[in-house]
Protein backbone atom coordinates (compact mmCIF):
# COMPACT_ATOMS: atom_id res chain seq x y z
CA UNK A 1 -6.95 16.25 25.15
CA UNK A 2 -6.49 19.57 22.73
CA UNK A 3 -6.57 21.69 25.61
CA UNK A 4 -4.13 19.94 27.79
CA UNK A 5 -2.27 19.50 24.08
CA UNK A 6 -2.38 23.56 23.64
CA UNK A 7 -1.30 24.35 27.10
CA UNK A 8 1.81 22.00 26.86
CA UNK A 9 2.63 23.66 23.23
CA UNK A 10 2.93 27.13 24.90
CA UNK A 11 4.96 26.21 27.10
CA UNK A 12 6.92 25.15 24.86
CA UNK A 13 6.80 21.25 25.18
CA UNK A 14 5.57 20.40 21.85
CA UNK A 15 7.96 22.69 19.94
CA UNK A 16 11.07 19.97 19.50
CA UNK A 17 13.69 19.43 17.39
CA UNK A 18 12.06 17.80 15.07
CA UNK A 19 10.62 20.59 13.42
CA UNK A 20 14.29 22.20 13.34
CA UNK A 21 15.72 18.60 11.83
CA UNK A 22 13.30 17.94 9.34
CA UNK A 23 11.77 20.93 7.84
CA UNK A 24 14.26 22.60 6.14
CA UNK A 25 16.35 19.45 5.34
CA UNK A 26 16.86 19.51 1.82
CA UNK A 27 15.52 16.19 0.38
CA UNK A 28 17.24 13.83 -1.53
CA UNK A 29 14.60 14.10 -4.05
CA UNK A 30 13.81 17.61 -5.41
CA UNK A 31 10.62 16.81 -6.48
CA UNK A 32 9.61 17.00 -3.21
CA UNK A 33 9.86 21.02 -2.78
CA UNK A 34 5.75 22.32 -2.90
CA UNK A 35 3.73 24.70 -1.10
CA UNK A 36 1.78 23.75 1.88
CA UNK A 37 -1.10 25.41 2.80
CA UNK A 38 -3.88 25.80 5.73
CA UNK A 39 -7.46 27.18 4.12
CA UNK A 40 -10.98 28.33 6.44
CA UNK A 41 -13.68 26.19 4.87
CA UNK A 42 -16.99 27.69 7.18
CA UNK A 43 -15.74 26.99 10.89
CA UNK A 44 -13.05 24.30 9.96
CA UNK A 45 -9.41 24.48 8.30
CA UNK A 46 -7.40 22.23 6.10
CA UNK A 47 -4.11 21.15 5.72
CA UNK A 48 -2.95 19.99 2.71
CA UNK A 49 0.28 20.27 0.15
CA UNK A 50 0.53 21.21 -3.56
CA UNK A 51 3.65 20.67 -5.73
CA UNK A 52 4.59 24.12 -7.18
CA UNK A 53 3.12 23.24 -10.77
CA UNK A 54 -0.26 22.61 -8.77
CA UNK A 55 -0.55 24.91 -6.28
CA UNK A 56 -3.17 27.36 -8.37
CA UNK A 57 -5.49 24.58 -9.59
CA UNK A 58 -5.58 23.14 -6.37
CA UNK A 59 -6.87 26.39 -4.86
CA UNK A 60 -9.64 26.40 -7.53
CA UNK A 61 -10.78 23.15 -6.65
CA UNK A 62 -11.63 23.94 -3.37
CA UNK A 63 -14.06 26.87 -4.35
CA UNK A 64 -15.35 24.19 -6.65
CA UNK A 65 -15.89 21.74 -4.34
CA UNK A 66 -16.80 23.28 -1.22
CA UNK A 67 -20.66 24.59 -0.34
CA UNK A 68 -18.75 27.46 1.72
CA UNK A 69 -16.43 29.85 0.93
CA UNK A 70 -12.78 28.57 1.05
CA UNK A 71 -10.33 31.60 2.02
CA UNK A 72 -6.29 30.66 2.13
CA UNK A 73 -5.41 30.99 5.38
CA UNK A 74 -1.21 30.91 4.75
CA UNK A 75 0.69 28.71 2.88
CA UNK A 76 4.66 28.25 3.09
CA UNK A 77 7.29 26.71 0.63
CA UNK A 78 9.16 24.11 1.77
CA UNK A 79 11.97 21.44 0.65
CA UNK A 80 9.73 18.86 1.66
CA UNK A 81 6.02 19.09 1.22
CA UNK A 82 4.96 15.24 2.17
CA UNK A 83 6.96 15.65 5.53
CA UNK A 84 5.88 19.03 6.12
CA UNK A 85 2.36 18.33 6.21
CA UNK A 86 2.39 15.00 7.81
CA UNK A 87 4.14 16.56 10.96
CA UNK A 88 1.52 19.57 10.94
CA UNK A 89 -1.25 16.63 10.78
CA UNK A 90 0.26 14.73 13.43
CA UNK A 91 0.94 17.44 15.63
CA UNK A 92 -2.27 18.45 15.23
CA UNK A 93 -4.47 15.39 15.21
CA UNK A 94 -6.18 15.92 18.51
CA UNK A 95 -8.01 18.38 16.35
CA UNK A 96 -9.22 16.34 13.91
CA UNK A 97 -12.89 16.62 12.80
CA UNK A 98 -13.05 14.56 9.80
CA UNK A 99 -10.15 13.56 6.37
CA UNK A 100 -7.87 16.42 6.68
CA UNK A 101 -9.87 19.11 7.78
CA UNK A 102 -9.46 20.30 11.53
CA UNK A 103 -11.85 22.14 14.30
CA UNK A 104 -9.46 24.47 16.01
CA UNK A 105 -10.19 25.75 19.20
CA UNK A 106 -8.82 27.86 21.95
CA UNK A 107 -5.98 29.56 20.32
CA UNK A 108 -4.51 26.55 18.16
CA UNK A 109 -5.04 28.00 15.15
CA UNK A 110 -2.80 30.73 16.59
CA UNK A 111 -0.42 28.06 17.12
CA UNK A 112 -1.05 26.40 13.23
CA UNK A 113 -0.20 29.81 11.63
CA UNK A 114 2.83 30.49 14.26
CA UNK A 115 4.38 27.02 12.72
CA UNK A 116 3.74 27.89 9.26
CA UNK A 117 5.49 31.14 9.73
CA UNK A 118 8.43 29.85 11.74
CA UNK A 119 9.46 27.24 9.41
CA UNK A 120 7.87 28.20 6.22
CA UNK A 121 8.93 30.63 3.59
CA UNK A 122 5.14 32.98 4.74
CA UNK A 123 3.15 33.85 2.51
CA UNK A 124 0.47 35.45 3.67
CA UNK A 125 -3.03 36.38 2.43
């Protein structure tokens, strides 16, 4: 299913509108505006969202809490934080290993960081 998943995304059959409609839709509510992020835990990657206030103590957690090394892969500012990541975890749910942590293989976490930086402001690191 991911590979027949990746092979439809380059071709561009999984890139929609939706991403254009939604992302960068101002919401109604500001409090919505945050940072989402995509970190390398070992061999598998999270997605997750931090309200701007958050965002550093967040990070710290996750050396905390992991037993590997957690490096920040990218993370983007958006309007919308809660819709940002729940399209990036739907879209990429076939890649699920466990919570919100992901197994990406053959070249979708090439197409994880290619979202972030097309409809994120990037930051990169």
């Amino acid at each position: 299913m991911a590979n027949q998943w990746f092979r439809e995304y380059k071709k561009g059959e999984v890139r929609n509108s939706f991403y254009e409609n939604y992302i960068w839709q101002k919401s109604s509510v500001n409090d919505n505006e945050g940072y989402v992020y995509l970190i390398k835990c070992g061999e598998y990657h999270k997605i997750g969202r931090s309200s701007i206030k958050y965002f550093l103590k967040r990070m710290s957690a996750y050396k905390t809490h992991n037993p590997y090394e957690t490096i920040l892969v990218r993370y983007v500012k958006v309007a919308d934080q809660n819709l940002f990541e729940k399209i990036l975890h739907l879209t990429f749910s076939c890649f699920l290993h466990r919570g919100e942590w992901y197994e990406f293989t053959d070249g979708s976490l090439e197409a994880v960081i290619e979202i972030f930086e097309t409809y994120g402001k990037q930051k990169n690191v």
